[in-house]
Structure formats: structure tokens, C-alpha cells
Protein backbone atom coordinates (compact mmCIF):
# COMPACT_ATOMS: atom_id res chain seq x y z
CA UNK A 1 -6.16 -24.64 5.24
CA UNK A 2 -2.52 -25.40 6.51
CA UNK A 3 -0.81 -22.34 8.47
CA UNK A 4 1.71 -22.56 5.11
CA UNK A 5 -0.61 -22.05 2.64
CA UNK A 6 -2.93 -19.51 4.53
CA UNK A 7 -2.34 -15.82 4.02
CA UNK A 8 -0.33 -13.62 5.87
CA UNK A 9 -2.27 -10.59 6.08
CA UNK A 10 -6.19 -10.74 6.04
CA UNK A 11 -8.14 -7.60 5.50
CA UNK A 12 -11.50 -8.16 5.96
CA UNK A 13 -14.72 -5.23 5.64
CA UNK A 14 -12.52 -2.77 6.67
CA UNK A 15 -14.37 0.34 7.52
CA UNK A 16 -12.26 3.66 8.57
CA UNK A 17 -14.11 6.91 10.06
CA UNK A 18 -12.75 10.28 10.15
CA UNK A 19 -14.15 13.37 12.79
CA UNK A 20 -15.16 16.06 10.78
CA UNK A 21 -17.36 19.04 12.21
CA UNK A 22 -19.95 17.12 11.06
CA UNK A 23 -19.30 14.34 13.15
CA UNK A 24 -17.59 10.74 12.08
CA UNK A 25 -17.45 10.48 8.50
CA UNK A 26 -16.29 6.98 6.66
CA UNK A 27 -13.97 7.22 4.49
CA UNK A 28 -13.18 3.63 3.23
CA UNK A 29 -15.66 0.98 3.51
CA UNK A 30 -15.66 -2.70 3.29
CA UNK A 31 -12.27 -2.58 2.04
CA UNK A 32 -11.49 -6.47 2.03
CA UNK A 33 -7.99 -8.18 0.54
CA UNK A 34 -4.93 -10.99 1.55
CA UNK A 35 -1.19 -10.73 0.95
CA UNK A 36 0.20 -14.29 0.45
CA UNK A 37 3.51 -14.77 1.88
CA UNK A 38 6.51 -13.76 -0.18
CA UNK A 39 3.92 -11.98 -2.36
CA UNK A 40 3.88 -8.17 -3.78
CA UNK A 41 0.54 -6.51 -3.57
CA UNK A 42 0.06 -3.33 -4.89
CA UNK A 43 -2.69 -0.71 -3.63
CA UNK A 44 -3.83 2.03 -6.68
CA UNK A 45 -5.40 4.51 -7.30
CA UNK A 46 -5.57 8.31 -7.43
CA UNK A 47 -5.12 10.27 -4.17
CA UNK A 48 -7.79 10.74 -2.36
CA UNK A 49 -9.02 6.85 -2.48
CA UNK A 50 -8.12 5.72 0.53
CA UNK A 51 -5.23 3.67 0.09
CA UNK A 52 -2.81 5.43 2.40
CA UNK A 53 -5.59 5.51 5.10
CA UNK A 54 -5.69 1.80 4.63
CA UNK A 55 -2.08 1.26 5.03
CA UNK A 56 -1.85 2.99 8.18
CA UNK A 57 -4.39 1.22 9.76
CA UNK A 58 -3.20 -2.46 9.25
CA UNK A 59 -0.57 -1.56 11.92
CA UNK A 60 -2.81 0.07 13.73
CA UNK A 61 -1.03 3.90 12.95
CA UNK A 62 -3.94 6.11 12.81
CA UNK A 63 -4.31 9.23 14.41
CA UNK A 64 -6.08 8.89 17.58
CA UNK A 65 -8.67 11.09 18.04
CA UNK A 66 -9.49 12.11 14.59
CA UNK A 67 -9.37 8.41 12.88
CA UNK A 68 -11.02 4.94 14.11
CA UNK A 69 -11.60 1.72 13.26
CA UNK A 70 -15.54 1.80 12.85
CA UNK A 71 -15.66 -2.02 11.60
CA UNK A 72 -13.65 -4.73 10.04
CA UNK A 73 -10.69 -7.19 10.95
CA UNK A 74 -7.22 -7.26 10.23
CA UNK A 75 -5.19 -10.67 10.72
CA UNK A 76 -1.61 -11.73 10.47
CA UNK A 77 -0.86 -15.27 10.49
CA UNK A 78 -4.27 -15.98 12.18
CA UNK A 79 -3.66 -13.20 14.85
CA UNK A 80 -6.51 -10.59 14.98
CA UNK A 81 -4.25 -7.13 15.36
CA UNK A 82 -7.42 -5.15 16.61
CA UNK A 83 -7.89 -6.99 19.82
CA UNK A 84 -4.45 -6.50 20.94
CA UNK A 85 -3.19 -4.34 23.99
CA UNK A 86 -1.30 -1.02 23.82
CA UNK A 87 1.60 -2.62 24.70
CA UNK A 88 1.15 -5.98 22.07
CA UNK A 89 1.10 -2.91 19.27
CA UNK A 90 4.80 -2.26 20.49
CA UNK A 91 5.92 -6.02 20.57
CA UNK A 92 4.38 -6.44 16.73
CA UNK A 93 5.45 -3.45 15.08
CA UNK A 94 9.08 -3.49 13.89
CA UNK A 95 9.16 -6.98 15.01
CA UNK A 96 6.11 -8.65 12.86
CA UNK A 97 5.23 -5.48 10.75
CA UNK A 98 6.83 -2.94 9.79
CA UNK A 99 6.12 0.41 7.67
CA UNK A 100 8.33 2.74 4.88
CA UNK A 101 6.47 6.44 4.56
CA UNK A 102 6.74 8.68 1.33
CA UNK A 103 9.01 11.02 2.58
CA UNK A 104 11.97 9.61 4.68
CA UNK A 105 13.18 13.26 5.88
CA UNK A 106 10.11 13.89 8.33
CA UNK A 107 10.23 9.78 9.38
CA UNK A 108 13.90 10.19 10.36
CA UNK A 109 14.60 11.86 13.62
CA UNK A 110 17.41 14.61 13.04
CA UNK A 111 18.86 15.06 16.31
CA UNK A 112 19.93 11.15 16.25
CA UNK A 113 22.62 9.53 13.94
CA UNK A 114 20.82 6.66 11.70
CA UNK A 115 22.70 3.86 13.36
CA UNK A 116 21.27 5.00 16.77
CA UNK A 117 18.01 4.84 14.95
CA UNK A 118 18.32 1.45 13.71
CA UNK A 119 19.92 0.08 16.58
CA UNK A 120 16.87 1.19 18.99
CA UNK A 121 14.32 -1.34 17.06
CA UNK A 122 17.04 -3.82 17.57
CA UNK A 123 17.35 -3.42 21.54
CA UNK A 124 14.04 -3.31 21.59
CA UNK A 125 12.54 -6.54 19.77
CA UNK A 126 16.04 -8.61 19.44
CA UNK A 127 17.50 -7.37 23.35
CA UNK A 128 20.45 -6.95 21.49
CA UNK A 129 23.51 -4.80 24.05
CA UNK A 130 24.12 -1.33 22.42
CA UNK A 131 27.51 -2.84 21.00
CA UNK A 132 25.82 -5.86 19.50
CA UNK A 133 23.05 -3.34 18.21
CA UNK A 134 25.59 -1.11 16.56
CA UNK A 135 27.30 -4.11 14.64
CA UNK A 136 24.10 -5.01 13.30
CA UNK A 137 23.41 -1.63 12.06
CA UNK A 138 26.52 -1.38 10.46
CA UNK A 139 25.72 -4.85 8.86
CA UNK A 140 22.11 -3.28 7.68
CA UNK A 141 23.56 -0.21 5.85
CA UNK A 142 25.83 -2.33 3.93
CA UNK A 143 22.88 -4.52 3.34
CA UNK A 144 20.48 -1.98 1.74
CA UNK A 145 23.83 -0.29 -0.04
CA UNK A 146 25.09 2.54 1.78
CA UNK A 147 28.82 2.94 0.73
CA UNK A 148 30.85 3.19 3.43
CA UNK A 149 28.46 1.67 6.16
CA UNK A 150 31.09 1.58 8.99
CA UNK A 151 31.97 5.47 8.85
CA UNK A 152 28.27 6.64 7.54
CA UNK A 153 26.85 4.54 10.71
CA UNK A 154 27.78 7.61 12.46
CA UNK A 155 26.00 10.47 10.37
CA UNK A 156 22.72 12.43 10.86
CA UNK A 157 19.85 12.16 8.51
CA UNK A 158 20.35 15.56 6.90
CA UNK A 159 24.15 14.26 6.16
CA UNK A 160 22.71 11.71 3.39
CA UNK A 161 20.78 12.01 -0.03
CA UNK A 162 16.92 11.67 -0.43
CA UNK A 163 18.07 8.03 -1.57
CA UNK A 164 20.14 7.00 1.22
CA UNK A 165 17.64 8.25 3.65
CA UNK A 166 15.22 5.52 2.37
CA UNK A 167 17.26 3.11 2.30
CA UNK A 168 18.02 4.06 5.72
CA UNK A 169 14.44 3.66 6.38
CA UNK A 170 14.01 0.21 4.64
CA UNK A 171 17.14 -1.02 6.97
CA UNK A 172 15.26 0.53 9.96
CA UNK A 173 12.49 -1.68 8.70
CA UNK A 174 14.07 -5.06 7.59
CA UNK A 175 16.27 -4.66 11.20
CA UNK A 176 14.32 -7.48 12.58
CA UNK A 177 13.41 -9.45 9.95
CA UNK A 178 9.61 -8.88 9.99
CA UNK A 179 7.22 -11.01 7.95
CA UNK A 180 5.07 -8.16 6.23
CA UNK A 181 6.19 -4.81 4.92
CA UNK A 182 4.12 -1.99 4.10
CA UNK A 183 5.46 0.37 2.40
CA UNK A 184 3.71 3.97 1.44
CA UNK A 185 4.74 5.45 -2.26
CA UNK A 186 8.39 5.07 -0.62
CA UNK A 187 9.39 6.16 -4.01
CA UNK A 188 7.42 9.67 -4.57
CA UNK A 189 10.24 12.16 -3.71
CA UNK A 190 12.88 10.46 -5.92
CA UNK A 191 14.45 10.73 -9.22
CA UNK A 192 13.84 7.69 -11.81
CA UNK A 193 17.35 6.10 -11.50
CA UNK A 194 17.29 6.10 -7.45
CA UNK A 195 13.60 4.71 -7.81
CA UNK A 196 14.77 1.77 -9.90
CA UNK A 197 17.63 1.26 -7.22
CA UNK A 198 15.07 1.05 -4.04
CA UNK A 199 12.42 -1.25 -6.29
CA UNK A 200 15.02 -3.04 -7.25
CA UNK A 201 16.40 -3.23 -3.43
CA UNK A 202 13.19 -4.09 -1.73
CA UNK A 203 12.57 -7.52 -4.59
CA UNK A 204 15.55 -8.37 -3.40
CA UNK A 205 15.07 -7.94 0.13
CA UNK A 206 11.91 -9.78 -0.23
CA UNK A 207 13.37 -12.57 -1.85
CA UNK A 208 16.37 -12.78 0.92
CA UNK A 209 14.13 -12.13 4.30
CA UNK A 210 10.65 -14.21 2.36
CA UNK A 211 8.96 -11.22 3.72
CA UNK A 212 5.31 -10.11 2.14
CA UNK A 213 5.37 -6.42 0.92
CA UNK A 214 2.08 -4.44 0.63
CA UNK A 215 2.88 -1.39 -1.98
CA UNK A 216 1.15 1.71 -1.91
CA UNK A 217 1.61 3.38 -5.14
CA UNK A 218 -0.32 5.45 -7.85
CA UNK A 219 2.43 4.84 -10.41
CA UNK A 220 1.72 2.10 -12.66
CA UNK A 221 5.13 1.59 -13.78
CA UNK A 222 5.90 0.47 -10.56
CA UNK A 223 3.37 -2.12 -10.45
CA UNK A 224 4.56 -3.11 -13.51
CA UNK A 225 8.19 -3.56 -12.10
CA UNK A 226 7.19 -5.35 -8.74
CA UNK A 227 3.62 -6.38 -8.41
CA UNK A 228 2.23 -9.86 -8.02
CA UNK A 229 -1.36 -8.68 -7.63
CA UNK A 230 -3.15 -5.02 -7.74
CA UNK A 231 -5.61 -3.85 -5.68
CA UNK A 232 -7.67 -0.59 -7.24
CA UNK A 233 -9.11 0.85 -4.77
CA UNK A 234 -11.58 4.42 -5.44
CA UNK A 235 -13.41 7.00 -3.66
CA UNK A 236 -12.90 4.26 -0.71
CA UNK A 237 -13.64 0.82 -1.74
CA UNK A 238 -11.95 -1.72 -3.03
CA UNK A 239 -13.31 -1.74 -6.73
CA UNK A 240 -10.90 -4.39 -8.88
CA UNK A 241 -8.30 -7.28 -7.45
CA UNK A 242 -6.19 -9.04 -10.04
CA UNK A 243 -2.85 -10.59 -11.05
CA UNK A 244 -1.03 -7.99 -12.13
CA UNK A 245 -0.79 -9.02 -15.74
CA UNK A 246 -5.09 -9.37 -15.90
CA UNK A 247 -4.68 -5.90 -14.49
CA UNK A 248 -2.33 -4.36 -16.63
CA UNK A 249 -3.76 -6.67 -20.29
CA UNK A 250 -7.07 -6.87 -19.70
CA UNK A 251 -8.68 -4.63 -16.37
CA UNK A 252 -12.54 -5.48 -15.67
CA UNK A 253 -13.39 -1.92 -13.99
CA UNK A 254 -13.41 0.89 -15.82
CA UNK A 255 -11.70 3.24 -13.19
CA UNK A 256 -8.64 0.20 -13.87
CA UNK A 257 -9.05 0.99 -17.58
CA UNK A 258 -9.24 5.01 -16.99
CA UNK A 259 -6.04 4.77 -14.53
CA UNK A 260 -3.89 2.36 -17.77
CA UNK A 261 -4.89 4.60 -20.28
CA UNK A 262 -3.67 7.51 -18.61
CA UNK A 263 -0.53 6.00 -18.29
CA UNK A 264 -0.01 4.18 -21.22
CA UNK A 265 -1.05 5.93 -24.57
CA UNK A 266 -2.11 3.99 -27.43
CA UNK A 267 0.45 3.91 -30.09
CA UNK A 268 0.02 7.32 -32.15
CA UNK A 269 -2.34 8.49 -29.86
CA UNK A 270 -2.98 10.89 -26.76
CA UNK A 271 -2.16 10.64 -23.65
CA UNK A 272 -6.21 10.14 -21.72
CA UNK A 273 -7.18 11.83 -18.70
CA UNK A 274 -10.05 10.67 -16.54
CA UNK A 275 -12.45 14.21 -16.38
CA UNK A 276 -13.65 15.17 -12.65
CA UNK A 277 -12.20 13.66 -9.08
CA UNK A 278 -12.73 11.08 -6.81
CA UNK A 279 -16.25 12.34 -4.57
CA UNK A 280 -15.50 13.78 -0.91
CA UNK A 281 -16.61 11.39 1.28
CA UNK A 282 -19.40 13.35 2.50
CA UNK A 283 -20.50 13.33 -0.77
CA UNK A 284 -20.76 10.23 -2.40
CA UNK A 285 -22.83 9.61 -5.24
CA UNK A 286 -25.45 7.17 -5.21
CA UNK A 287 -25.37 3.80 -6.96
CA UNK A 288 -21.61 2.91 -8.54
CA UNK A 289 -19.41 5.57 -6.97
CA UNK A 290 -17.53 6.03 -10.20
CA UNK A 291 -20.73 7.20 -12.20
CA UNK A 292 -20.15 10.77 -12.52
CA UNK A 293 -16.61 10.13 -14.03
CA UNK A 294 -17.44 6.92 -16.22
CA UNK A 295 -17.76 6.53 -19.97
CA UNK A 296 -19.79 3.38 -20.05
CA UNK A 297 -22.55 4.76 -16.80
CA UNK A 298 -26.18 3.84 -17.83
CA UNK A 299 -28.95 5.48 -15.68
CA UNK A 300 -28.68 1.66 -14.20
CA UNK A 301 -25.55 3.08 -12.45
CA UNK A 302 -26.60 6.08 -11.17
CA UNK A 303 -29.62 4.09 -8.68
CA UNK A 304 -28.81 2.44 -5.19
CA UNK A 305 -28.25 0.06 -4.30
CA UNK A 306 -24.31 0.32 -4.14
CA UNK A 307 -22.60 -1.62 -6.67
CA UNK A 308 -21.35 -5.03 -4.96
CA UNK A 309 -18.08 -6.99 -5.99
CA UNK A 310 -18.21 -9.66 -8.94
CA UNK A 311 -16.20 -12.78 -9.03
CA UNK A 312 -14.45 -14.30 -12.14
CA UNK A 313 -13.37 -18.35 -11.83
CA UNK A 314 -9.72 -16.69 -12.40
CA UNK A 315 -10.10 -15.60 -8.43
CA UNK A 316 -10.30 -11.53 -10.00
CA UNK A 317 -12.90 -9.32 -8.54
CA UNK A 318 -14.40 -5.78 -9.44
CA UNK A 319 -17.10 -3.76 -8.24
CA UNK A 320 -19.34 -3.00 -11.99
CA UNK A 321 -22.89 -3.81 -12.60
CA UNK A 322 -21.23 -4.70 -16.14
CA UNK A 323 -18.88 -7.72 -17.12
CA UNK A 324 -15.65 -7.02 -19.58
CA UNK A 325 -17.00 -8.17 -22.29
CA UNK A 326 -20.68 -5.68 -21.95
CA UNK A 327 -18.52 -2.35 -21.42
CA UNK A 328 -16.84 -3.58 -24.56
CA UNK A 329 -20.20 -3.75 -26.44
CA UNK A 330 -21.36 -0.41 -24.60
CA UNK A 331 -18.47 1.19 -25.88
CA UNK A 332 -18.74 0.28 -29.08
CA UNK A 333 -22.30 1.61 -29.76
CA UNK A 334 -20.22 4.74 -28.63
């Protein structure tokens, strides 16, 4: 396979631990999944599933101490992150990666003004001189649509709206032109029109920069709005991956069906909830993880082994000991 047509990012068995007083407790496992270049992928699911915990260790951001890296691989063009130095973390984040968090008022430092804040990635990666740095800044703000960009340059985090401090983030992010993006629910905290305006900002900062984005989000309209491919991820594992459209028209798992029917009603009818929670990790059921919650489980799903993934010729996976078209007969002797 050419370097062109490879993947960018690679995500392969990974397996993240936690330190409980119990000692190290996993809590995802075998999570496994590739981000094309230029591509959207979005990771769902309900809180608690791991997908935030996932997205902070592809650039290596977990907690040290209380979170590791108990097995797995992450690659970026080729480039296995995990065997890099301390210092080769510093030269690929910002520069190769970079990361948008939920809530841009604790990510932003207050005692600087933004453009200080973008400029510093810039000195750092680009060796841009402060005055060269500043420019640039300036340039970024206008980029990502804060009015004004010369004069607000000079402002403080608390100065702006909940909007403008994410885009402040994503110009903090796009400053030097990485090639993958992950971005954590960086719409959670804000209204529906400013939500629109930042999907609608990072498309089009992925189409300008050809940058990959990796989308952590429970919110399906949002993966209806940007997503190329889903990734469903519960109680840890990776459980469906699909274009978006299979996803949305037709899901194979039925945590995917659960999560779209609790979002989309059926014409007429009520809005469905999925009864129970995702497991605590020290407590995971035996068998299919989803079991206890699932309309179709058979005592079948309720044995070990765990349930491995299933492949489809369309390149779709999901993690069910039935195809599509069985839960469809099990639910109709229902």
C-alpha cells in the first residue's frame, strides 16, 4: 500500500487501564480503527464508553499515574506514537496532532491574551520571531471568524463568548497546519446556532488544511452533519464501524439501533430510551457486554466467550453473535 493511500491514523487493540483501589482496571479493550486522510470519523456512544479515554490517548494525553497504555499501537503516517521520547511528544503535538476539549474556558489559560496563546505553538513548531508569531495569529482569528481579529488579538479568554473561545481553540489548533485533529464534543457547552457555525467551520477547515478530523460526539445530529464514518463504541469496545449513511439507514448492532431510535422517533411515535447503563468496568457482564440492556439477548448472549467483531464485504464491522437480518427475525417473533 502506497504512503497516499494508507491511513493516517492507525488504532490498533488498544487497551487503556485505570488505578483504582483495587488495582489497574481496563477500561477499553481492543479498541481497533483508521482515519483516512481528509476523512471525518466520528466516535459514539453514551458517556461512560470510553470514547473520550480513547481520544486522549492517541496523543498520548493521559493522566500519568492514574491512566496507562496496557497494550495496543497507535500510528500516524507509519510512525508508531508509543515508542516516542518525552521530548518527540512535544515536537508532534500541535505540529502533527492536535486536540479541541469540550469546554474551551478551562483549556484557555486566563492570565494570557489568546494571541499570546496562539502565537506560543507557533514559536514553538514554526520558530516563528514573536512579531512574525503575532501576525499569524492575527491571520488565524480572522481565519476561524473572530470579528475584529486585529483589536480582539489582544483580549483575555474571559473577554469573548463560549463561541469565540472555541474558535479560539480550533485556531490554536489549525496554527500549524497539523494533519489529524481530534476534537472532544467541542460542541457540548453551546447553543444550536453557534454549534452549526463551529461544524460548519471545522468542514471547512478540513477541506482548506486536507487535515483528518477524529470527532468525539454522542449527538447524532452531528454525525449526521459531518461524518464520513462512525465508530460506536460501548462499555469499552469498539462494537459497530460503518459509513455513516449504513450507520444512520441501516445499523447492524443493536446498541447502534438503541442510540438512532433514541434520537430519531418514528413518525407518530415516542421518543425510545435504552433501559439501564453502560456496566462499570469492574463489572462487566459476561458474554456480549450489551446483554443486560438488549431487546434481541438470547441466553446465547449471556455465555463467554466475549462476543468478537463480524465483517460485512461492505468493509462494516459489529461486535453481535447475530447478523441484521436474524435480530430482524428475533424481533419479529417479539
Amino acid at each position: 500500500m502506497s504512503a497516499s493511500t494508507a491511513p493516517l491514523l492507525t488504532v490498533q487493540n488498544l487497551t487503556v487501564e485505570v488505578r483504582t483501589h483495587t488495582g489497574w482496571t481496563a477500561i477499553t479493550r481492543d479498541v481497533s480503527f483508521q482515519v483516512d486522510r481528509g476523512e471525518t470519523v466520528c466516535l459514539v456512544g453514551e458517556s461512560g464508553c470510553g470514547k473520550s479515554t480513547t481520544a486522549l490517548a492517541i496523543p498520548g494525553l493521559l493522566p500519568e499515574g492514574s491512566a496507562r497504555i496496557a497494550n495496543g499501537t497507535v500510528t500516524l503516517d507509519g510512525q508508531d506514537l508509543y515508542r516516542l521520547s518525552r521530548r518527540g511528544w512535544e515536537d508532534i503535538r500541535g505540529e502533527q496532532i492536535s486536540m479541541i476539549f469540550q469546554e474551551p474556558m478551562t483549556s484557555l489559560h486566563p492570565a494570557f491574551p489568546v494571541g499570546a496563546q496562539i502565537a506560543e505553538s507557533l514559536r514553538r513548531h514554526r520558530g516563528l520571531s514573536r512579531r512574525a508569531a503575532h501576525r499569524r495569529a492575527i491571520e488565524l482569528l480572522d481565519l476561524v471568524g473572530v470579528p475584529d481579529a486585529a483589536r480582539r488579538v489582544h483580549a483575555y479568554p474571559h473577554e469573548f463568548s463560549g463561541g469565540m473561545r472555541q474558535r479560539v481553540l480550533i485556531a490554536i489548533a489549525l496554527a500549524c497546519e497539523p494533519r489529524l485533529l481530534v476534537a472532544d464534543e467541542p460542541t457540548t457547552a453551546l447553543d444550536v446556532t453557534v454549534q452549526a457555525q463551529i461544524l460548519d467551520l471545522l468542514q471547512d477547515m478540513r477541506d482548506q488544511f486536507g487535515l483528518a478530523i477524529l470527532l468525539v460526539t454522542h449527538d447524532l445530529g452531528v454525525v449526521a452533519e459531518v461524518a464520513d464514518r462512525v465508530v460506536v463504541m460501548y462499555a469499552g469496545e469498539v462494537v459497530e464501524q460503518a459509513p455513516v449513511r449504513d450507520f444512520l439507514h441501516h445499523p447492524a448492532h443493536p446498541y447502534s439501533q438503541a442510540l438512532i431510535a433514541a434520537a430519531i422517533p418514528e413518525p407518530g411515535g415516542e421518543l425510545a430510551w435504552i433501559p439501564g447503563a453502560p456496566p462499570l468496568p469492574e463489572a462487566m457482564p459476561s458474554g456480549c457486554r450489551f446483554h443486560p440492556r438488549c431487546r434481541y439477548a438470547t441466553p446465547e448472549c449471556r455465555q463467554p466467550p466475549e462476543v468478537p467483531l463480524r465483517s460485512e464485504p461492505t468493509g462494516r464491522t459489529y461486535r453481535c453473535r447475530f447478523a441484521p437480518t436474524e435480530l430482524d427475525a428475533l424481533a419479529g417473533r417479539r
